[in-house]
C-alpha atoms as a PDB file:
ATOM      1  CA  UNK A   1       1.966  89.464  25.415  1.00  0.00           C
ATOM      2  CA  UNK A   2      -0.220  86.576  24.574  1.00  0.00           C
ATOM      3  CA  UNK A   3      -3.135  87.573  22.154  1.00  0.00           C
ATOM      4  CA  UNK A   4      -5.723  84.176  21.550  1.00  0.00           C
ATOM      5  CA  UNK A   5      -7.961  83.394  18.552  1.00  0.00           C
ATOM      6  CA  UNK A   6     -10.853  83.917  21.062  1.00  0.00           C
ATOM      7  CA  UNK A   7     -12.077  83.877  24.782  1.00  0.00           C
ATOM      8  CA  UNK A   8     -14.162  80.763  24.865  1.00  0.00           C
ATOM      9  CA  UNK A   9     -13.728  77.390  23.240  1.00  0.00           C
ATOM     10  CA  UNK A  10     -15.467  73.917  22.757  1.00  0.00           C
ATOM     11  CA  UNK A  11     -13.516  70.942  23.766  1.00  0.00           C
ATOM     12  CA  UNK A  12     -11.264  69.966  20.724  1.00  0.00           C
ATOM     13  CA  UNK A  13     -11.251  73.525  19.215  1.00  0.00           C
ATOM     14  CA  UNK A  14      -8.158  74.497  18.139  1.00  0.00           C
ATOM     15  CA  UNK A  15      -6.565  77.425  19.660  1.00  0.00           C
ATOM     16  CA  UNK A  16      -4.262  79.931  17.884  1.00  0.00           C
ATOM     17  CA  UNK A  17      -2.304  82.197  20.243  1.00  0.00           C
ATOM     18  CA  UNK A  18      -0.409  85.212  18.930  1.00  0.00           C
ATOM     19  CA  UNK A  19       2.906  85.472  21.211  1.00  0.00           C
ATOM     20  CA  UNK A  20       4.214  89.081  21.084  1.00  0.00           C
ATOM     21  CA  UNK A  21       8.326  89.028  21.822  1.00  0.00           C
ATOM     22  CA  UNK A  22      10.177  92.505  23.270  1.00  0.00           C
ATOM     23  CA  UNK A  23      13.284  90.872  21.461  1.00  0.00           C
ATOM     24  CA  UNK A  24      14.413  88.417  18.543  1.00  0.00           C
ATOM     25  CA  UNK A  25      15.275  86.313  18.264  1.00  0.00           C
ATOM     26  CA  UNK A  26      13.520  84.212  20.994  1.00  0.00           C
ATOM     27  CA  UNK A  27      13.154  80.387  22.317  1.00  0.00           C
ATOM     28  CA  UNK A  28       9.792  79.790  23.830  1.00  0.00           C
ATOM     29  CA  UNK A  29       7.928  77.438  25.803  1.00  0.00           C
ATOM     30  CA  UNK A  30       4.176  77.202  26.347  1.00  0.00           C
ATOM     31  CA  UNK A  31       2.848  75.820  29.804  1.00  0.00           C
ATOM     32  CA  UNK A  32      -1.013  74.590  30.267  1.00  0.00           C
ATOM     33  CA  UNK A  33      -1.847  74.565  33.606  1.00  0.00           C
ATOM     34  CA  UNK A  34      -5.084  73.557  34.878  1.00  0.00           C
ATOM     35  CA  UNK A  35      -5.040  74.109  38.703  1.00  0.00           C
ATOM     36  CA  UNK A  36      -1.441  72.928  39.103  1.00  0.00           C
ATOM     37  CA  UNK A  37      -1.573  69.782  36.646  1.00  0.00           C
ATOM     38  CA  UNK A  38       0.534  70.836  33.656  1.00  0.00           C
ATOM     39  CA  UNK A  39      -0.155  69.511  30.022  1.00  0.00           C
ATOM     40  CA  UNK A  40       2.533  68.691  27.542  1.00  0.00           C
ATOM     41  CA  UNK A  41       4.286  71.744  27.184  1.00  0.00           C
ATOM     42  CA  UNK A  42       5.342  73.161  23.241  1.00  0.00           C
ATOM     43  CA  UNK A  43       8.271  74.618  22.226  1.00  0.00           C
ATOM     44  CA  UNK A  44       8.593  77.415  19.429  1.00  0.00           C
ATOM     45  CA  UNK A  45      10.712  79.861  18.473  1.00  0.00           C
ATOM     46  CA  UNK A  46      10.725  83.191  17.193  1.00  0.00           C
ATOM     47  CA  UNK A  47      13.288  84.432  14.342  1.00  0.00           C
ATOM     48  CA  UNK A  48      15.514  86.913  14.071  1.00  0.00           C
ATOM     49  CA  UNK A  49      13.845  89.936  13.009  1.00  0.00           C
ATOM     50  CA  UNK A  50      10.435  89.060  13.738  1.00  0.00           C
ATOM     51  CA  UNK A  51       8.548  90.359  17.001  1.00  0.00           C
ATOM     52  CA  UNK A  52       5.252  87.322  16.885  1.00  0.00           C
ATOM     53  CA  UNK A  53       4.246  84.314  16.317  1.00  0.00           C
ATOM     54  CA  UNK A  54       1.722  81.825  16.351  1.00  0.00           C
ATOM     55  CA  UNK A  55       1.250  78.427  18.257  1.00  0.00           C
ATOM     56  CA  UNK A  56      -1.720  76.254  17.900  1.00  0.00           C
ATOM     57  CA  UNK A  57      -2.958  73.288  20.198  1.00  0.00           C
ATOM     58  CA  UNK A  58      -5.948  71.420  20.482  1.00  0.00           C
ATOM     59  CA  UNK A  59      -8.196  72.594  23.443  1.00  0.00           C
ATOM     60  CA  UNK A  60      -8.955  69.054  26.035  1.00  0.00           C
ATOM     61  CA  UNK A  61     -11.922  68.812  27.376  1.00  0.00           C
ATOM     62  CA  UNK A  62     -10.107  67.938  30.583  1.00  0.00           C
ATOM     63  CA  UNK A  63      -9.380  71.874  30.541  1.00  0.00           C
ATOM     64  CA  UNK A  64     -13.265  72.696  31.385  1.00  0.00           C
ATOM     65  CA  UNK A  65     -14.064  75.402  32.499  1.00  0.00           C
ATOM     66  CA  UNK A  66     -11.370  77.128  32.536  1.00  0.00           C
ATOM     67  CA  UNK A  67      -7.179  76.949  32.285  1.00  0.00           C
ATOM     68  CA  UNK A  68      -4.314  79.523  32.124  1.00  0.00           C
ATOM     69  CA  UNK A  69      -1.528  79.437  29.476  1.00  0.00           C
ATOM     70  CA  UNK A  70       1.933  80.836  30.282  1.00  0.00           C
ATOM     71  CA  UNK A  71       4.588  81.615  28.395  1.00  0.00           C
ATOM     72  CA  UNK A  72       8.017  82.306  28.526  1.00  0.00           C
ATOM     73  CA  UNK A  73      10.701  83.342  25.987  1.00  0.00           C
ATOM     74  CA  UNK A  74      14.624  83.141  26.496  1.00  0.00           C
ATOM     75  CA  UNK A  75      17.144  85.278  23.989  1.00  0.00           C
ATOM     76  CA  UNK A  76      19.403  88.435  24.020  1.00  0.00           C
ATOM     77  CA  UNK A  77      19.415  92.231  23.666  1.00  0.00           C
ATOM     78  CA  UNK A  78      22.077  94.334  23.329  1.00  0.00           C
ATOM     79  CA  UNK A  79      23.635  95.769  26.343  1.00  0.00           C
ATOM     80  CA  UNK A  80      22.460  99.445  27.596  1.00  0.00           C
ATOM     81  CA  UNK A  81      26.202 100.518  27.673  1.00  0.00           C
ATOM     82  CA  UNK A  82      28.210  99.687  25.116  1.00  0.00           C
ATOM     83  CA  UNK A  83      31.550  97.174  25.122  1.00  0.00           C
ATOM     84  CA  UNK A  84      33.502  96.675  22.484  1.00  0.00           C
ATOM     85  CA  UNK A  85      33.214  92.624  21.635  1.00  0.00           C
ATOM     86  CA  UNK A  86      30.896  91.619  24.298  1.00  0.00           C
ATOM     87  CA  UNK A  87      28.288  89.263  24.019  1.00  0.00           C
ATOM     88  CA  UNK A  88      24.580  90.458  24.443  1.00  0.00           C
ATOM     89  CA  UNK A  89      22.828  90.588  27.704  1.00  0.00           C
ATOM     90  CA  UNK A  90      20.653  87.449  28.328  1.00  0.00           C
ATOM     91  CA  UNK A  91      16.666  88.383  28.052  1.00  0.00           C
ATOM     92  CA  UNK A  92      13.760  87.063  29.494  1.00  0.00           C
ATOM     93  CA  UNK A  93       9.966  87.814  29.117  1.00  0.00           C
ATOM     94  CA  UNK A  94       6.679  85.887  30.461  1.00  0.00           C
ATOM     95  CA  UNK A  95       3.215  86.175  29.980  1.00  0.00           C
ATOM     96  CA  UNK A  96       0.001  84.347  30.602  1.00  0.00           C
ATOM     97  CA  UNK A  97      -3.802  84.326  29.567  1.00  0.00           C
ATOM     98  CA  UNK A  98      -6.799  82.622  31.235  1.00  0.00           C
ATOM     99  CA  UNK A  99      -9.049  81.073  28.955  1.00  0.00           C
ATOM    100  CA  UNK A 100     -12.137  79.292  29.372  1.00  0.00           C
ATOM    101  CA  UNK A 101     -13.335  76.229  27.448  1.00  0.00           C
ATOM    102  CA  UNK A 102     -17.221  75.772  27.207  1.00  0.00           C
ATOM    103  CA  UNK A 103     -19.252  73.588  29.846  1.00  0.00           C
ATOM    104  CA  UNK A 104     -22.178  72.929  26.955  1.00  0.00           C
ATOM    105  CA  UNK A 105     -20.962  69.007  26.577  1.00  0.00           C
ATOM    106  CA  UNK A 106     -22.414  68.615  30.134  1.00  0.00           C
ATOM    107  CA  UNK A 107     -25.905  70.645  29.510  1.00  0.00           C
ATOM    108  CA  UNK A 108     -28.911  68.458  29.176  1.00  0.00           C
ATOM    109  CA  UNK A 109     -31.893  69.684  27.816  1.00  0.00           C
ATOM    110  CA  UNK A 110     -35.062  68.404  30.282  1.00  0.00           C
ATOM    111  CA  UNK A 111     -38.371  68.563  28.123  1.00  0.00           C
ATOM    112  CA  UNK A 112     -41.339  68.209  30.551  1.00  0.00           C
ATOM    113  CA  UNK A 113     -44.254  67.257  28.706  1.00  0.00           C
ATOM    114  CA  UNK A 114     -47.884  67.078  30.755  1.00  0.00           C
ATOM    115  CA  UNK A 115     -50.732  64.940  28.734  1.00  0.00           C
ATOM    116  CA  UNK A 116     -53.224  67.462  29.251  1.00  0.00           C
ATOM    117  CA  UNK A 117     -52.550  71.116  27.556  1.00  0.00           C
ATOM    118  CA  UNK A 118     -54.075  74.181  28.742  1.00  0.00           C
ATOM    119  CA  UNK A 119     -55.253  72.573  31.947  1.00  0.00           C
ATOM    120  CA  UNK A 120     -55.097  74.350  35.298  1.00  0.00           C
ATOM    121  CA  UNK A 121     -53.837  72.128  38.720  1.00  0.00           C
ATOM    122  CA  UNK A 122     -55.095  72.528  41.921  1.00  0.00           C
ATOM    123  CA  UNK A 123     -53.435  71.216  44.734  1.00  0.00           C
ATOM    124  CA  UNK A 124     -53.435  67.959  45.684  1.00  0.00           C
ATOM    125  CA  UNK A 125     -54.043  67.126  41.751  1.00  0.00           C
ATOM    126  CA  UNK A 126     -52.777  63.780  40.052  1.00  0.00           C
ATOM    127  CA  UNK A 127     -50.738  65.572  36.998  1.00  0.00           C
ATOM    128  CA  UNK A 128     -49.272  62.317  34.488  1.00  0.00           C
ATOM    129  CA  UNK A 129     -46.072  63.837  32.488  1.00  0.00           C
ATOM    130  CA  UNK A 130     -43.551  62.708  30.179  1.00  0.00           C
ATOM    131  CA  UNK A 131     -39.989  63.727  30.560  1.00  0.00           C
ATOM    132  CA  UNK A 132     -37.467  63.612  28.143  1.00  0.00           C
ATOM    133  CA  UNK A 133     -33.580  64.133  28.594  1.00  0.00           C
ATOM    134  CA  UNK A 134     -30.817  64.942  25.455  1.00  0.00           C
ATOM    135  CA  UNK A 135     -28.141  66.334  25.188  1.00  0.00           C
ATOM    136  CA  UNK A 136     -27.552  69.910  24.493  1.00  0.00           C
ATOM    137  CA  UNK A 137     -24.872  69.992  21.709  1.00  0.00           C
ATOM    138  CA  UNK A 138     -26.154  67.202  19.915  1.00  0.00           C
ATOM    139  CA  UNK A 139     -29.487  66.700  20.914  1.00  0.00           C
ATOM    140  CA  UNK A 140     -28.535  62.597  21.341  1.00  0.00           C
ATOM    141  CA  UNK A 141     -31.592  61.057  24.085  1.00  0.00           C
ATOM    142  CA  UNK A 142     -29.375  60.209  27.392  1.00  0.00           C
ATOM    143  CA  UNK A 143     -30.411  57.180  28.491  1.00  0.00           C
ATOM    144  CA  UNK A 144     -29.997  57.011  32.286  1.00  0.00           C
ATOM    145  CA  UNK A 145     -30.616  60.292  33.292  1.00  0.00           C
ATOM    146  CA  UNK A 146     -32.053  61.154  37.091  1.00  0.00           C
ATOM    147  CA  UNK A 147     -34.877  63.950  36.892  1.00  0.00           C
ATOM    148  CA  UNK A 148     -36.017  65.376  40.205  1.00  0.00           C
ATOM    149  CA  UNK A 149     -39.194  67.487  39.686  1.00  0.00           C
ATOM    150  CA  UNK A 150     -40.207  70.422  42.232  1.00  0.00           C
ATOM    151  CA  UNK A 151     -43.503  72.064  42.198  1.00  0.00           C
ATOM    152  CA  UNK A 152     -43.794  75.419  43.601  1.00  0.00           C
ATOM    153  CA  UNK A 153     -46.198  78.300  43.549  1.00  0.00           C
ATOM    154  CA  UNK A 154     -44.707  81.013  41.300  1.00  0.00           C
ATOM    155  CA  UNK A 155     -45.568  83.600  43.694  1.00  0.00           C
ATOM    156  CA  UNK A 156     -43.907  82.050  46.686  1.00  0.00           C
ATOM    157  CA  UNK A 157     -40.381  82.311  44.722  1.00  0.00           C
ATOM    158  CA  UNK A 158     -40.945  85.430  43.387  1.00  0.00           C
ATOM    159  CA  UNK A 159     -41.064  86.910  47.273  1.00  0.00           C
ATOM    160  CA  UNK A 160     -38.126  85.422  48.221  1.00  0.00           C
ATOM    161  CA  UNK A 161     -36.283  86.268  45.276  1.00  0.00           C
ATOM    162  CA  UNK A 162     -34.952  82.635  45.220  1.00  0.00           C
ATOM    163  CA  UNK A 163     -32.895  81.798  41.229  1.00  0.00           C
ATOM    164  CA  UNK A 164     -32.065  78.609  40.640  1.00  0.00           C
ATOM    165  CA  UNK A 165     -28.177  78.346  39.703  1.00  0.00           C
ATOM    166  CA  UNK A 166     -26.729  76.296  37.018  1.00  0.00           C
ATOM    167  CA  UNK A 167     -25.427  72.717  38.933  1.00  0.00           C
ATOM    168  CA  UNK A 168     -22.580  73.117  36.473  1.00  0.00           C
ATOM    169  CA  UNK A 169     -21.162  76.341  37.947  1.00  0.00           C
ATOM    170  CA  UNK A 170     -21.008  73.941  41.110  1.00  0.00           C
ATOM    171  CA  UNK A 171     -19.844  70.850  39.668  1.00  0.00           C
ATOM    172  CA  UNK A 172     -17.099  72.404  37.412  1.00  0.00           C
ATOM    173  CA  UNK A 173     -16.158  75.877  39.555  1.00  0.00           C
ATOM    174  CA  UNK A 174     -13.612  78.142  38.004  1.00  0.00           C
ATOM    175  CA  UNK A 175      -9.700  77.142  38.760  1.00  0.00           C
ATOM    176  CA  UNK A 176      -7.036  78.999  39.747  1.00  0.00           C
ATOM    177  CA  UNK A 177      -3.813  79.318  38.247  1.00  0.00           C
ATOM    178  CA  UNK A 178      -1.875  77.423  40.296  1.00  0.00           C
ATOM    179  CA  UNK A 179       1.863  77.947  38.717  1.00  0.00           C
ATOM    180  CA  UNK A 180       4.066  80.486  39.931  1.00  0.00           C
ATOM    181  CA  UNK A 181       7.233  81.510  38.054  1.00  0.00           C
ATOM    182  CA  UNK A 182      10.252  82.770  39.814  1.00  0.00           C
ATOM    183  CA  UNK A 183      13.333  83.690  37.911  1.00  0.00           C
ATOM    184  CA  UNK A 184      16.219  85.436  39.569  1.00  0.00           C
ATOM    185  CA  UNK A 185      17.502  87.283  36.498  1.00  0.00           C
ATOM    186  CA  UNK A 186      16.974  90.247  38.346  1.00  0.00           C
ATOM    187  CA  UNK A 187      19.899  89.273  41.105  1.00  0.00           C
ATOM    188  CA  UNK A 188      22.537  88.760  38.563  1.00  0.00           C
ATOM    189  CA  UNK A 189      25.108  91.333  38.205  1.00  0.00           C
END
């Protein structure tokens, strides 16, 4: 069982996962996979006697949106029937966890700005506006941003029941884990 420090994280937040073990004591490795390319896995261990414990990594923000973390723990258990002075039986355990990292260091924050408050436009009106672009974690002005501006009636998009969708969701779509793990434990005598 993998338990994180939380669901969502910012690019270069650091990530605590509790590993649970069904035996001690345990080598383990942790696997990042973000749809098929793996990150520099980490070793840990778990002593004898203990059933946890903890491994930290920085999150990248190559990970956005999303990544899935596997791991997989090696040891021994004593045998179901027993043999007098034989060795334990080999163990194995996996797990994995999705977990998402933030998409906020790609918001922008659009501020349209008309000159004239509290006037009503007609069609075919001359409107002059300012239109300022930052950033939305820091709030830093981006300096070669391209703004396309739409004008439609209200009304008309309210009976179609159009929503605009976050270009994010499009540009950085949810991954897949692509790792599979086969072990063939299971056909050992």
């Amino acid at each position: 069982t993998i338990v994180p420090n939380a669901k969502n994280y910012q690019p270069d937040d650091t990530c605590e996962l509790l590993i649970l073990a069904p035996f001690s004591p345990a080598n383990g490795l942790v696997i990042f996979d973000c749809e098929g390319q793996v990150s520099q896995p980490i070793q840990f261990q778990i002593e004898s006697g203990k059933n946890s414990t903890t491994v930290e990594f920085k999150i990248s923000k190559d990970w956005i949106p999303n990544f899935t973390v596997h791991a997989e723990l090696t040891g021994s258990i004593t045998r179901e029937t027993e043999v007098t002075d034989s060795p334990q039986r080999p163990a194995i355990a996996t797990g994995s966890v999705a977990l998402e990292v933030s998409r906020d260091i790609y918001k922008l924050n659009v501020l349209i700005n008309t000159k004239e408050t509290n006037k009503t436009y007609t069609p075919s009106s001359i409107i002059n506006i300012d239109v300022n672009v930052t950033q939305h974690v820091d709030n830093l002005h981006v300096d070669a941003a391209e703004v396309c501006i739409v004008v439609v009636d209200e009304a008309i998009l309210s009976l179609t029941g159009h929503k605009l969708d976050s270009p994010l969701d499009i540009f950085y779509p949810n991954r897949s884990a692509n790792i599979t793990q086969y072990h063939d434990r299971n056909r050992c005598l």
